[in-house]
C-alpha atoms as a PDB file:
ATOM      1  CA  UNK A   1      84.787  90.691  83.946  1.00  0.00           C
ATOM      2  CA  UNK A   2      88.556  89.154  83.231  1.00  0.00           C
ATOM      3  CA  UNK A   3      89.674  90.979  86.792  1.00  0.00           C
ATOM      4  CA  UNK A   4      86.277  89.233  88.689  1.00  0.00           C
ATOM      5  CA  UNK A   5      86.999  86.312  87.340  1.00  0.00           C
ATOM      6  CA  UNK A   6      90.881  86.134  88.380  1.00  0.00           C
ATOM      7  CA  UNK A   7      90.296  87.706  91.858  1.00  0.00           C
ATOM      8  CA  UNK A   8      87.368  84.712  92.343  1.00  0.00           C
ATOM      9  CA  UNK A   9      89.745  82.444  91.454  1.00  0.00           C
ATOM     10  CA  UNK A  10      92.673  83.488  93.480  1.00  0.00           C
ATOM     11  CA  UNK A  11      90.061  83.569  96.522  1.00  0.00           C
ATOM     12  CA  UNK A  12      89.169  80.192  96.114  1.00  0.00           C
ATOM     13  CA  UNK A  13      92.092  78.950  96.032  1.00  0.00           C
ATOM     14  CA  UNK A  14      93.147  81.059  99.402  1.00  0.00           C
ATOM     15  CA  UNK A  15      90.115  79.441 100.864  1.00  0.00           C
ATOM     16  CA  UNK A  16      91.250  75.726  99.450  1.00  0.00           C
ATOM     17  CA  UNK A  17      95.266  76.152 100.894  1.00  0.00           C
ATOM     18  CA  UNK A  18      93.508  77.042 104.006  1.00  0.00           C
ATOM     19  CA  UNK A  19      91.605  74.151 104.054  1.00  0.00           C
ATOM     20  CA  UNK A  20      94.631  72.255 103.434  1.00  0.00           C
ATOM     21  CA  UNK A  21      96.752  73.776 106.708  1.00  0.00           C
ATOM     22  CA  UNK A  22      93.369  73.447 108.729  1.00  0.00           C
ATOM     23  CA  UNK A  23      93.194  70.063 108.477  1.00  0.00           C
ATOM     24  CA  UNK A  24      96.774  69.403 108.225  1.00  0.00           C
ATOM     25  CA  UNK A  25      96.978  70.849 111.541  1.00  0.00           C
ATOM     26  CA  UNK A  26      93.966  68.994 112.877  1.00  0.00           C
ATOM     27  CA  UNK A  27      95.342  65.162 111.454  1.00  0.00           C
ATOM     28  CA  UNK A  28      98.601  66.437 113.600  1.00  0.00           C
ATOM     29  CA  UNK A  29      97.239  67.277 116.478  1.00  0.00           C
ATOM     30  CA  UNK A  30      95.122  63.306 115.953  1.00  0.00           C
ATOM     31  CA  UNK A  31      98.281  61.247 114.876  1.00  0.00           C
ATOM     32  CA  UNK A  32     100.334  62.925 118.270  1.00  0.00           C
ATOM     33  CA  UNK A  33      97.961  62.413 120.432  1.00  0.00           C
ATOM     34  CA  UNK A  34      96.691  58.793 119.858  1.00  0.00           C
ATOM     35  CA  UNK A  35     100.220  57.980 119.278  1.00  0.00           C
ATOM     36  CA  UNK A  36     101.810  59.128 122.564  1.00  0.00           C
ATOM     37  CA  UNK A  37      99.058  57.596 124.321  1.00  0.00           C
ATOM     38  CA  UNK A  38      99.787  54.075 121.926  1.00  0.00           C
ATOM     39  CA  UNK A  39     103.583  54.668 122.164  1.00  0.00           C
ATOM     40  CA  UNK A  40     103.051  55.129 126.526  1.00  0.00           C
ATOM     41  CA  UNK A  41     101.081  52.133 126.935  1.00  0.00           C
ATOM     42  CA  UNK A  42     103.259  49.965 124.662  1.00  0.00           C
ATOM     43  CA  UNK A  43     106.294  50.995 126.616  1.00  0.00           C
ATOM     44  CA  UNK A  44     105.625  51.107 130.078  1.00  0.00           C
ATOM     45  CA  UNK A  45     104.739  48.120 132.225  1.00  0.00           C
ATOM     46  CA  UNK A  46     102.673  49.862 134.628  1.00  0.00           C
ATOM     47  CA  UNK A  47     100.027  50.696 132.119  1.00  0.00           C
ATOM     48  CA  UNK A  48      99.989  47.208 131.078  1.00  0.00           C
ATOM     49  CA  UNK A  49      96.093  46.359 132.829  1.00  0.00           C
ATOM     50  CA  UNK A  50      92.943  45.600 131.126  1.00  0.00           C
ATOM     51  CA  UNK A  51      91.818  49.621 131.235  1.00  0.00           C
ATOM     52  CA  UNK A  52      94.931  50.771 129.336  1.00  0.00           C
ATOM     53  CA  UNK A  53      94.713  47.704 126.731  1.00  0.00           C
ATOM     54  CA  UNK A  54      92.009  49.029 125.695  1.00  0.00           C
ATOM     55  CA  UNK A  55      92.644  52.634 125.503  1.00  0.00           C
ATOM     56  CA  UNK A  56      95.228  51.450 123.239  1.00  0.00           C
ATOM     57  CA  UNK A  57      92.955  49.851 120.936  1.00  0.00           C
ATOM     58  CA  UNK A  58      90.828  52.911 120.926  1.00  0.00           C
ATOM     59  CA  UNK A  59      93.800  55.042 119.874  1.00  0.00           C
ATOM     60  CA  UNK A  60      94.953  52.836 117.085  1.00  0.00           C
ATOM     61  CA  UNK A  61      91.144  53.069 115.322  1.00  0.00           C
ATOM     62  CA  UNK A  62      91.506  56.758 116.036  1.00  0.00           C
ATOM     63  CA  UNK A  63      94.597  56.908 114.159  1.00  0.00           C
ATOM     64  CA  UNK A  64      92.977  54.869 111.314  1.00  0.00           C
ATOM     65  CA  UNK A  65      89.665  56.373 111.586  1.00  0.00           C
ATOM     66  CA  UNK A  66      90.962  59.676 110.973  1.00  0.00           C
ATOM     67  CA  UNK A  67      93.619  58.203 108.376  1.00  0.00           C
ATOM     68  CA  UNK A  68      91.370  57.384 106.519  1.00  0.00           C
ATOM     69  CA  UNK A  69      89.407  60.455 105.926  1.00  0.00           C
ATOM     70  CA  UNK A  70      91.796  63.451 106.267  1.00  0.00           C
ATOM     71  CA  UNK A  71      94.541  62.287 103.966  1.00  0.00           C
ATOM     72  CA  UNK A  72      92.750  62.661 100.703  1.00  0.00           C
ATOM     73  CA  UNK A  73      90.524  65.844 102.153  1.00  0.00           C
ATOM     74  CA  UNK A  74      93.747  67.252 102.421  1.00  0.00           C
ATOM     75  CA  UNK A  75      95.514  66.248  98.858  1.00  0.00           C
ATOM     76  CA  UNK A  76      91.999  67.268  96.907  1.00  0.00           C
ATOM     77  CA  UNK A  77      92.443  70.633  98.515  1.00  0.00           C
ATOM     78  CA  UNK A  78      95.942  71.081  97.885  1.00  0.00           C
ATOM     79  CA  UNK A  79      95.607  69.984  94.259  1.00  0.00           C
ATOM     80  CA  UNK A  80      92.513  71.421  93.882  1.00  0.00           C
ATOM     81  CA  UNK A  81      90.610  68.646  93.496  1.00  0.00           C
ATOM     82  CA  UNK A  82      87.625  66.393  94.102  1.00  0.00           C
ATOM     83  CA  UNK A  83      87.931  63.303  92.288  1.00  0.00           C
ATOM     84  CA  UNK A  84      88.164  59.750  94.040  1.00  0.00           C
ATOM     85  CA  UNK A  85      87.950  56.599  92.180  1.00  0.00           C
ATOM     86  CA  UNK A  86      84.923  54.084  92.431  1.00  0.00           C
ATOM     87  CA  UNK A  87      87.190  51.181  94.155  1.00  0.00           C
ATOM     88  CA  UNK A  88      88.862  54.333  96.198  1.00  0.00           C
ATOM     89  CA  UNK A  89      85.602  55.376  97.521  1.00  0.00           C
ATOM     90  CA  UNK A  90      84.239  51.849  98.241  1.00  0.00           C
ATOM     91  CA  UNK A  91      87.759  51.400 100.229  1.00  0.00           C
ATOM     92  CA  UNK A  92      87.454  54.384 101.741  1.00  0.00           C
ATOM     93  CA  UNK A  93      83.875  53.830 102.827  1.00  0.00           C
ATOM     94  CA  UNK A  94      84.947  49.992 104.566  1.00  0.00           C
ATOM     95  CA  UNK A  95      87.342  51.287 105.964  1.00  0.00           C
ATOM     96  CA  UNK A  96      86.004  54.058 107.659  1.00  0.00           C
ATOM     97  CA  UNK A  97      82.828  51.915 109.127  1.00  0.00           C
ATOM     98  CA  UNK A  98      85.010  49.390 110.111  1.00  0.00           C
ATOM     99  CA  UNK A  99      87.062  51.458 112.285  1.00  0.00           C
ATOM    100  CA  UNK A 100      84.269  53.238 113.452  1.00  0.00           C
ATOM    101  CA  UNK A 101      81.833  50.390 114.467  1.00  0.00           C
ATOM    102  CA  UNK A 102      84.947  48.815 116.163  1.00  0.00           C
ATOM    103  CA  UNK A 103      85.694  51.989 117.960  1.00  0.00           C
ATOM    104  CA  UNK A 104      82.192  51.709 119.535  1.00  0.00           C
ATOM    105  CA  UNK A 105      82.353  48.067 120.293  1.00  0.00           C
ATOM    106  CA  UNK A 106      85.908  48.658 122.453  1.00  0.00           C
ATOM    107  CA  UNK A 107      83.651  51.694 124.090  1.00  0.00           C
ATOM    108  CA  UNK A 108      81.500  49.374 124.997  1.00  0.00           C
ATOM    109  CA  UNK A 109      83.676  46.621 126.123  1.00  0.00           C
ATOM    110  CA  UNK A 110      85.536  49.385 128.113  1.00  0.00           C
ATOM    111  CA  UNK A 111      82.206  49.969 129.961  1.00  0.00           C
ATOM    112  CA  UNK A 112      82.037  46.166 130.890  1.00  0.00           C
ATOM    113  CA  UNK A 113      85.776  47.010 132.124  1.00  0.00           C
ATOM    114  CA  UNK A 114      84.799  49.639 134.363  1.00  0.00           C
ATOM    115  CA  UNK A 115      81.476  47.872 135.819  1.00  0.00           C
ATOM    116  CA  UNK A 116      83.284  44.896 136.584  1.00  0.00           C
ATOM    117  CA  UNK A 117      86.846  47.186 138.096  1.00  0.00           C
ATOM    118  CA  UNK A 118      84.127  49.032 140.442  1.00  0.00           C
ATOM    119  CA  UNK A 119      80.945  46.564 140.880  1.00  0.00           C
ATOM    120  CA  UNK A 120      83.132  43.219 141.276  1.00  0.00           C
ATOM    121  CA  UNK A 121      86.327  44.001 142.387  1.00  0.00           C
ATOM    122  CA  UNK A 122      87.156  40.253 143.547  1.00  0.00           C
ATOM    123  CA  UNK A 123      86.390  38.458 140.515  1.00  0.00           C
ATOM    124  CA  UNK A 124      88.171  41.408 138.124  1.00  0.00           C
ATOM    125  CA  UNK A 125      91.139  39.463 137.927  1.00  0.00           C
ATOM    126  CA  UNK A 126      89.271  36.207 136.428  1.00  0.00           C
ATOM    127  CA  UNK A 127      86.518  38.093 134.436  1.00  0.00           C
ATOM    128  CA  UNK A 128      89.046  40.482 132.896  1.00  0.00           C
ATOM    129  CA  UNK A 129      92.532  38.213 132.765  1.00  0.00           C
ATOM    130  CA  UNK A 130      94.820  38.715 129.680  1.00  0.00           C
ATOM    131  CA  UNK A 131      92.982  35.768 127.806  1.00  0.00           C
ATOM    132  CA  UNK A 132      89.603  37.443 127.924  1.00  0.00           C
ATOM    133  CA  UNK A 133      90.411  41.155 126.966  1.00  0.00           C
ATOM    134  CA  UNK A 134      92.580  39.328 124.210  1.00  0.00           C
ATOM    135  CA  UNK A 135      89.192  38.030 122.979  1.00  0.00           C
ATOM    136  CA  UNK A 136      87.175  40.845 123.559  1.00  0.00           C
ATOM    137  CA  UNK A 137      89.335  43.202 121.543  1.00  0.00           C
ATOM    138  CA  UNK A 138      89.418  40.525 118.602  1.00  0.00           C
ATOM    139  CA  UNK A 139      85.795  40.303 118.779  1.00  0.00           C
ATOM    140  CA  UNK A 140      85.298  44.044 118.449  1.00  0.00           C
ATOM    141  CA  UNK A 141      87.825  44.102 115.724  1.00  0.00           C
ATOM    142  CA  UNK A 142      86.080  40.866 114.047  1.00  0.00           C
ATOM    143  CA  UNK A 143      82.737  42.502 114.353  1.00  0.00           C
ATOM    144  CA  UNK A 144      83.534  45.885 112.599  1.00  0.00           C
ATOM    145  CA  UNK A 145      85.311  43.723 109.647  1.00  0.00           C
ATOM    146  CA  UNK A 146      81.717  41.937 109.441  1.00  0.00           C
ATOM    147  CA  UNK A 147      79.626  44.919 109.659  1.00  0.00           C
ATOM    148  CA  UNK A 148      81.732  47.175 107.244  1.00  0.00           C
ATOM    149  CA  UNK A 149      81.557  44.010 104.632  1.00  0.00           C
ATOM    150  CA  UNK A 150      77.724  44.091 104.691  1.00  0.00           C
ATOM    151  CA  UNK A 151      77.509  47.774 104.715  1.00  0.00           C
ATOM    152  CA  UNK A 152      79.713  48.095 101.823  1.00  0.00           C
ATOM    153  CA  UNK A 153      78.785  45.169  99.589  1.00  0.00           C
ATOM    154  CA  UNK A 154      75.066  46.192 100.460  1.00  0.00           C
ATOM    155  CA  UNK A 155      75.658  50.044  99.359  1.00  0.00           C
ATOM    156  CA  UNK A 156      78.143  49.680  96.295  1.00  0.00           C
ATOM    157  CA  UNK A 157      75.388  47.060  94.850  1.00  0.00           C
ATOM    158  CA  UNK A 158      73.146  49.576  94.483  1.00  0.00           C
ATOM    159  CA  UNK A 159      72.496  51.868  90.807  1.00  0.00           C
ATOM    160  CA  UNK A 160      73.891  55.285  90.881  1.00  0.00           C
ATOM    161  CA  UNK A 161      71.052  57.039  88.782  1.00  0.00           C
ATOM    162  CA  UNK A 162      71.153  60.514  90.355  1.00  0.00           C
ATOM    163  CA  UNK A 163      75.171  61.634  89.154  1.00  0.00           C
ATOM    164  CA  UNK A 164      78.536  60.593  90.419  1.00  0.00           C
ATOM    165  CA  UNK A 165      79.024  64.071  92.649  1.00  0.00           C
ATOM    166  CA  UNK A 166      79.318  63.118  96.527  1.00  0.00           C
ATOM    167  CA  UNK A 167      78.521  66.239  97.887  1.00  0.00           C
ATOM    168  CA  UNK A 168      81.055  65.681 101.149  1.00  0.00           C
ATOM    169  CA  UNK A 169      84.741  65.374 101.339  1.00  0.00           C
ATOM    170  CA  UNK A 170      84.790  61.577 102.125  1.00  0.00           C
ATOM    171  CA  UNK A 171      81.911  59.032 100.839  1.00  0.00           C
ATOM    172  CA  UNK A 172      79.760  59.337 103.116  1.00  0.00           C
ATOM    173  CA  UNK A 173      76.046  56.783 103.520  1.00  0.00           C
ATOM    174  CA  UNK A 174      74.015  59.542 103.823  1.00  0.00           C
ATOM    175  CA  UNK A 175      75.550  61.359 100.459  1.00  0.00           C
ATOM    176  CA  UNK A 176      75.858  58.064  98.304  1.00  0.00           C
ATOM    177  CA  UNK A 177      72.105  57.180  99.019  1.00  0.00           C
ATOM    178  CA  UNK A 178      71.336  60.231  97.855  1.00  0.00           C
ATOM    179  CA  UNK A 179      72.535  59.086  94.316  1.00  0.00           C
ATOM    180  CA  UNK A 180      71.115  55.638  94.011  1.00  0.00           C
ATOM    181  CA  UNK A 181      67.637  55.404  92.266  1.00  0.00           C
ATOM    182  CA  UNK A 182      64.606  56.328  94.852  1.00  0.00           C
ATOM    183  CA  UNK A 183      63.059  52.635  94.962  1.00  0.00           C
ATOM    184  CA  UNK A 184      66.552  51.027  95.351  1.00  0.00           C
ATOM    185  CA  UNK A 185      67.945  52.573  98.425  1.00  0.00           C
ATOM    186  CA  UNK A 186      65.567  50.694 100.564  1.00  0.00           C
ATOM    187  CA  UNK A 187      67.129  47.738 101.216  1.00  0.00           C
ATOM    188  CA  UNK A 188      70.355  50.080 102.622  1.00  0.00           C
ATOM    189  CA  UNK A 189      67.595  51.592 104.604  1.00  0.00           C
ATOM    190  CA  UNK A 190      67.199  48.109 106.197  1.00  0.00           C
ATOM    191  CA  UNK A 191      70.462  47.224 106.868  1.00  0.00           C
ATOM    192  CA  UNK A 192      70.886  51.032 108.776  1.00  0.00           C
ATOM    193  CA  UNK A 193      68.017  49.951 110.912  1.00  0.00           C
ATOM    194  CA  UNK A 194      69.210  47.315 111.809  1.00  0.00           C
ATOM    195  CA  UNK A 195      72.635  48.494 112.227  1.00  0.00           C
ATOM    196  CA  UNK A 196      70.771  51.263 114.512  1.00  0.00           C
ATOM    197  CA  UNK A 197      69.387  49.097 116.394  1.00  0.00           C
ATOM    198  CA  UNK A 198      72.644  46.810 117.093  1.00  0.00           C
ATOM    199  CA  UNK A 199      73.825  49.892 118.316  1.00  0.00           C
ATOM    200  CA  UNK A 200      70.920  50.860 120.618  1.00  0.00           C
ATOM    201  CA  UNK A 201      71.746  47.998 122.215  1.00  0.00           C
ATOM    202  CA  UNK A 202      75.131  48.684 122.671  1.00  0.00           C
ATOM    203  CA  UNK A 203      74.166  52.215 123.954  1.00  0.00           C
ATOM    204  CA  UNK A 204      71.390  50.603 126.628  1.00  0.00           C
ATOM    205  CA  UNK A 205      74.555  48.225 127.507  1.00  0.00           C
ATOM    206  CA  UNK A 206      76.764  51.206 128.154  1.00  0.00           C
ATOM    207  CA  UNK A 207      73.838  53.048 130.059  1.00  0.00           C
ATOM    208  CA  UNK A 208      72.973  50.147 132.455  1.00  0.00           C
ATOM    209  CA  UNK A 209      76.284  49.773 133.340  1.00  0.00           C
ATOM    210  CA  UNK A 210      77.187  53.062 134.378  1.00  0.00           C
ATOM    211  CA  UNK A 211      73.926  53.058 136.618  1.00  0.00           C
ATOM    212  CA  UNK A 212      75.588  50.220 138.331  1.00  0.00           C
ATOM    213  CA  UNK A 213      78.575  52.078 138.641  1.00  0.00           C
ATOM    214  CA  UNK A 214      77.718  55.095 140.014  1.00  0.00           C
ATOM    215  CA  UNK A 215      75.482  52.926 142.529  1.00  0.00           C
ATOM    216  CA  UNK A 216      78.709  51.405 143.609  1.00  0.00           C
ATOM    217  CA  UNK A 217      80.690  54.252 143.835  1.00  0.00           C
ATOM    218  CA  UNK A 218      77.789  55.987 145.721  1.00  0.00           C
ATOM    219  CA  UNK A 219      77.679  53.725 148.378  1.00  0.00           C
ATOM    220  CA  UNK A 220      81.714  53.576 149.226  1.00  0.00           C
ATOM    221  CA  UNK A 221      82.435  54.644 152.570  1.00  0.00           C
ATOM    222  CA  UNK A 222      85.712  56.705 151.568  1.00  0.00           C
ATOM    223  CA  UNK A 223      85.914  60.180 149.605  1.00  0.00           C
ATOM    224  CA  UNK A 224      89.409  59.307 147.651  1.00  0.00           C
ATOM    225  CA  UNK A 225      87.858  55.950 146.835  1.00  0.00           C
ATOM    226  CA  UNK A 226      84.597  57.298 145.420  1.00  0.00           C
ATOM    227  CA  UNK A 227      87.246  60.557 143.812  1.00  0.00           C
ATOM    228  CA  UNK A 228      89.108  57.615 142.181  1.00  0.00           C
ATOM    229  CA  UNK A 229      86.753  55.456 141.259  1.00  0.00           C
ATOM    230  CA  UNK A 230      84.852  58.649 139.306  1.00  0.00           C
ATOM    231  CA  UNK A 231      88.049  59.881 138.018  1.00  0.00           C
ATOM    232  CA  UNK A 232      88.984  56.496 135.817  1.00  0.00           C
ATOM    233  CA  UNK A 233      84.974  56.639 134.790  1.00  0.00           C
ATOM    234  CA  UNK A 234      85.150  60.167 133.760  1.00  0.00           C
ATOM    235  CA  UNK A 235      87.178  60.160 131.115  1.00  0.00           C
ATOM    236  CA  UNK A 236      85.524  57.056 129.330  1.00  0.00           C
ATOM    237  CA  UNK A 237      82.306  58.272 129.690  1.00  0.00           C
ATOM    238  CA  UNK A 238      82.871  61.591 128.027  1.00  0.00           C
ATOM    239  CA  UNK A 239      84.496  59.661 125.205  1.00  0.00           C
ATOM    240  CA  UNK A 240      81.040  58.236 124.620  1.00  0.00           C
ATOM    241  CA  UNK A 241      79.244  61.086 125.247  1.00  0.00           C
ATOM    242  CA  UNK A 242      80.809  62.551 122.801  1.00  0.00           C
ATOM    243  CA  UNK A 243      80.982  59.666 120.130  1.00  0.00           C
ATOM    244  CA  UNK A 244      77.295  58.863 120.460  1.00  0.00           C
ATOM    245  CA  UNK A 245      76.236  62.378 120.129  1.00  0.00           C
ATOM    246  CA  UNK A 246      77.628  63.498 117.064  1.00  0.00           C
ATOM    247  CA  UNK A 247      77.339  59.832 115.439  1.00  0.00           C
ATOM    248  CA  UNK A 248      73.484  59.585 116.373  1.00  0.00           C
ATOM    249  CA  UNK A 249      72.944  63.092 114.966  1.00  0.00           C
ATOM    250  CA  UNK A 250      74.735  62.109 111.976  1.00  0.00           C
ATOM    251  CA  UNK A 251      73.034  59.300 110.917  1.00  0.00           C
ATOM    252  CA  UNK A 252      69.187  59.900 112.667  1.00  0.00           C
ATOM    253  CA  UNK A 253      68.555  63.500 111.929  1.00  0.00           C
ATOM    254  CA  UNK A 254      65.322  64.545 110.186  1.00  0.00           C
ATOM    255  CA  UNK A 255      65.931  65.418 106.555  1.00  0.00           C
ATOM    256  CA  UNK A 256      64.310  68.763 106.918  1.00  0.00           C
ATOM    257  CA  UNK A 257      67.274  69.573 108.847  1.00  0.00           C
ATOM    258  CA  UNK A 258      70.035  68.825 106.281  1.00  0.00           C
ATOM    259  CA  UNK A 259      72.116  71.516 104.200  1.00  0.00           C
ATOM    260  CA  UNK A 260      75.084  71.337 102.564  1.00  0.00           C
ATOM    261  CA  UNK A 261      76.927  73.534 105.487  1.00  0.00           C
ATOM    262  CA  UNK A 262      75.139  71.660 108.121  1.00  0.00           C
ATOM    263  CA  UNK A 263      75.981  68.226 106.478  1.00  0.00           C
ATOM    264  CA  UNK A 264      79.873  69.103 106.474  1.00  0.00           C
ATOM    265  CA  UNK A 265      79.618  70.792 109.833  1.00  0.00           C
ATOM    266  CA  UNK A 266      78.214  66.952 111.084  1.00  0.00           C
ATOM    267  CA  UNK A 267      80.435  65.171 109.110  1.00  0.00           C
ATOM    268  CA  UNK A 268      83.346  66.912 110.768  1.00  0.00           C
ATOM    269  CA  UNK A 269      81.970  66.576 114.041  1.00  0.00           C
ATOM    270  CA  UNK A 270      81.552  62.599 113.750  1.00  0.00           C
ATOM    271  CA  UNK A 271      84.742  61.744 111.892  1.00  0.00           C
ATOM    272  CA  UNK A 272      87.386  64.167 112.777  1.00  0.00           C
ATOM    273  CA  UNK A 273      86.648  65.716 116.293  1.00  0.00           C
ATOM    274  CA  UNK A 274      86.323  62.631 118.519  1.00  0.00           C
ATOM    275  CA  UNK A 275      89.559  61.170 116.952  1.00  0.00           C
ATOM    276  CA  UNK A 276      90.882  64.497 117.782  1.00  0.00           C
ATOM    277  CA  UNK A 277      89.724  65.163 121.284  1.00  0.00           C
ATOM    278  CA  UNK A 278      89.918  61.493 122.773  1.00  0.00           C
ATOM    279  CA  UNK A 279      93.462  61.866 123.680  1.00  0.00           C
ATOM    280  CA  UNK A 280      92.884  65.126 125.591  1.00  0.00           C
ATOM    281  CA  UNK A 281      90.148  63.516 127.305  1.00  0.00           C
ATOM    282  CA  UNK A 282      92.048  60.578 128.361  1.00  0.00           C
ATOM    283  CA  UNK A 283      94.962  62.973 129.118  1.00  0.00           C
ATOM    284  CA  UNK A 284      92.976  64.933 131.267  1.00  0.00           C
ATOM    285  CA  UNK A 285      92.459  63.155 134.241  1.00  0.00           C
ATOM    286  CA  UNK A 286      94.501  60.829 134.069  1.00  0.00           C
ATOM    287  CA  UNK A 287      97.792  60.854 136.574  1.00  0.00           C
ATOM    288  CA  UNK A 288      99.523  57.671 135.521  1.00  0.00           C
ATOM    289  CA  UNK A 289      99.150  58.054 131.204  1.00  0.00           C
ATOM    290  CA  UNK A 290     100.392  61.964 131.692  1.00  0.00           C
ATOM    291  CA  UNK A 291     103.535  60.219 133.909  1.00  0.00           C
ATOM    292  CA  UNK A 292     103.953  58.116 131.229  1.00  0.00           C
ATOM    293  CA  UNK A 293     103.904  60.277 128.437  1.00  0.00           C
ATOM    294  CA  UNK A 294     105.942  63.109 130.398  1.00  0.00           C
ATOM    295  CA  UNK A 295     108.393  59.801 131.448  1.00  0.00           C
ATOM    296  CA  UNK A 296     108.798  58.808 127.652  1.00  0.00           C
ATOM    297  CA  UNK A 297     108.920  62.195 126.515  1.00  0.00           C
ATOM    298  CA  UNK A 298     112.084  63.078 128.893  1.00  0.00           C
ATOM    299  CA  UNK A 299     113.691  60.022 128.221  1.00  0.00           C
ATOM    300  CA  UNK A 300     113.571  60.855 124.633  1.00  0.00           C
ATOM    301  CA  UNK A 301     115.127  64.458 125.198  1.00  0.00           C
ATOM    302  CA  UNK A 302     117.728  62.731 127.278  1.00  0.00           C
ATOM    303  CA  UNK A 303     118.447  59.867 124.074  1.00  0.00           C
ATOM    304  CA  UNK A 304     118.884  62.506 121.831  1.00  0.00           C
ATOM    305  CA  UNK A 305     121.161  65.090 124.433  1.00  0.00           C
ATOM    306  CA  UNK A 306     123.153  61.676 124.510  1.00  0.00           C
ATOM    307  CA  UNK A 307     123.678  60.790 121.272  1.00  0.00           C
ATOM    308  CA  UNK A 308     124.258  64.540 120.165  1.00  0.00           C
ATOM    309  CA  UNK A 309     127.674  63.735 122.978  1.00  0.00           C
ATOM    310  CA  UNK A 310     128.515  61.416 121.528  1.00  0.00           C
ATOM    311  CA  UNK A 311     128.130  62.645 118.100  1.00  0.00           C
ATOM    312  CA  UNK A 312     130.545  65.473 119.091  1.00  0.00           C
ATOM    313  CA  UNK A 313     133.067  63.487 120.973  1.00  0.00           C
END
């Protein structure tokens, strides 16, 4: 029984270090990505347009959206671990929706980019001049701090009467409801439909403007026009694909179809694979961010070949 015992425990702790080098690897792979595409727009005039100003305001939420999570996954499996704090979850819980509604209101605003780029080429430099994507970013920005307030004043208010055991590795709405006393949790329920339905909107927003997009783009004359006009949509409208899907699954599915492995395998999908992947995406098809990165990147090399001269002179 002594032998069981120790072999059980040794495997669960194999299982926890791997854990710990899984995501390690994962938060790498985020903070590289998001910040080579930050560092490349920062640096290089050329990527200085409306489009790229707010592809840098995506990556910065995906750096903190993921920062926010993966850190302290990573230290309760390399400890071995679970315990947060009350005020640690709370912050951990405003941060993370205030990141992530923001995120959605720049995809949104990054729609309005496009439709106005492709639909209303004329007026693009008036509707989107530096003043007014200055103001639409701070509104997105302003809007998450407003939304994660409510969400999180509304949530921690309520009485915990079911235990203090999130079953998740960051607090999660779903998981903390699931502790508060049955005929308390309603009035969260409220504030998530109407937080759903803030974000329908924003969803029929992004729809009806890629239908007048691809309207547009459908009725230019030239092939490299309607190749280029696709190819800066493309990318953008994966990103949303990908964010809606796995946050809308997250947050609407039935309850018949939650598990403990299923509710991780979500979690991960919503929180850690979009911040993950929307650098890639971006990457992808994208000629002028991969010239910038590959531009920064060799100047680097060539810094560093420099100094080590003169380091040996």
């Amino acid at each position: 029984m002594i032998l069981t015992r120790n072999y059980f425990l040794l495997y669960t702790r194999q299982l926890q270090l791997l854990h710990f080098w899984l995501l390690l690897g994962i938060y790498l792979a985020a903070l590289l990505g998001n910040g080579l595409i930050s560092t490349a727009v920062a640096c290089h005039h050329r990527l200085h347009t409306p489009m790229y100003f707010f592809l840098l305001n995506l990556a910065l939420l995906d750096l903190g959206c993921i920062s926010t999570t993966l850190p302290k996954a990573m230290a309760n499996a390399l400890c071995d671990t679970r315990h947060i704090s009350y005020t640690g979850c709370a912050a951990q819980f405003f941060f993370f929706f205030f990141l992530f509604s923001a995120e959605y209101c720049i995809l949104t605003i990054m729609s309005y980019d496009r439709y106005v780029a492709i639909c209303k080429p004329l007026h693009y430099g008036t509707l989107m001049d530096s003043r007014a994507c200055a103001t639409m970013a701070a509104a997105a920005w302003g809007t998450g701090v407003l939304y994660s307030l409510l969400h999180t004043a509304n949530t921690f208010s309520l009485p915990l009467c079911q235990g203090n055991a999130v079953d998740q590795f960051f607090c999660e709405v779903p998981q903390i409801l699931k502790l508060s006393c049955s005929h308390s949790y309603l009035r969260e329920v409220g504030v998530i439909m109407c937080s759903v339905l803030v974000l329908f909107g924003c969803f029929v927003f992004i729809v009806v403007s890629y239908v007048q997009i691809f309207r547009a783009v459908l009725r230019m004359p030239s092939e490299q026009g309607r190749l280029k006009a696709f190819s800066t949509c493309l990318p953008h409208l994966a990103v949303v694909s990908l964010f809606v899907t796995t946050g809308f699954f997250a947050n609407l599915r039935p309850p018949s179809l939650s598990s403990p492995s299923l509710d991780l395998t979500v979690a991960i999908l919503y929180s850690v694979v979009p911040p993950t992947l929307n650098p890639l995406i971006y990457s992808m098809r994208n000629q002028e961010l991969r010239d910038a990165v590959r531009k920064m990147m060799s100047w680097s090399h060539f810094s560093r070949d420099k100094l080590l001269i003169c380091l040996y002179m």
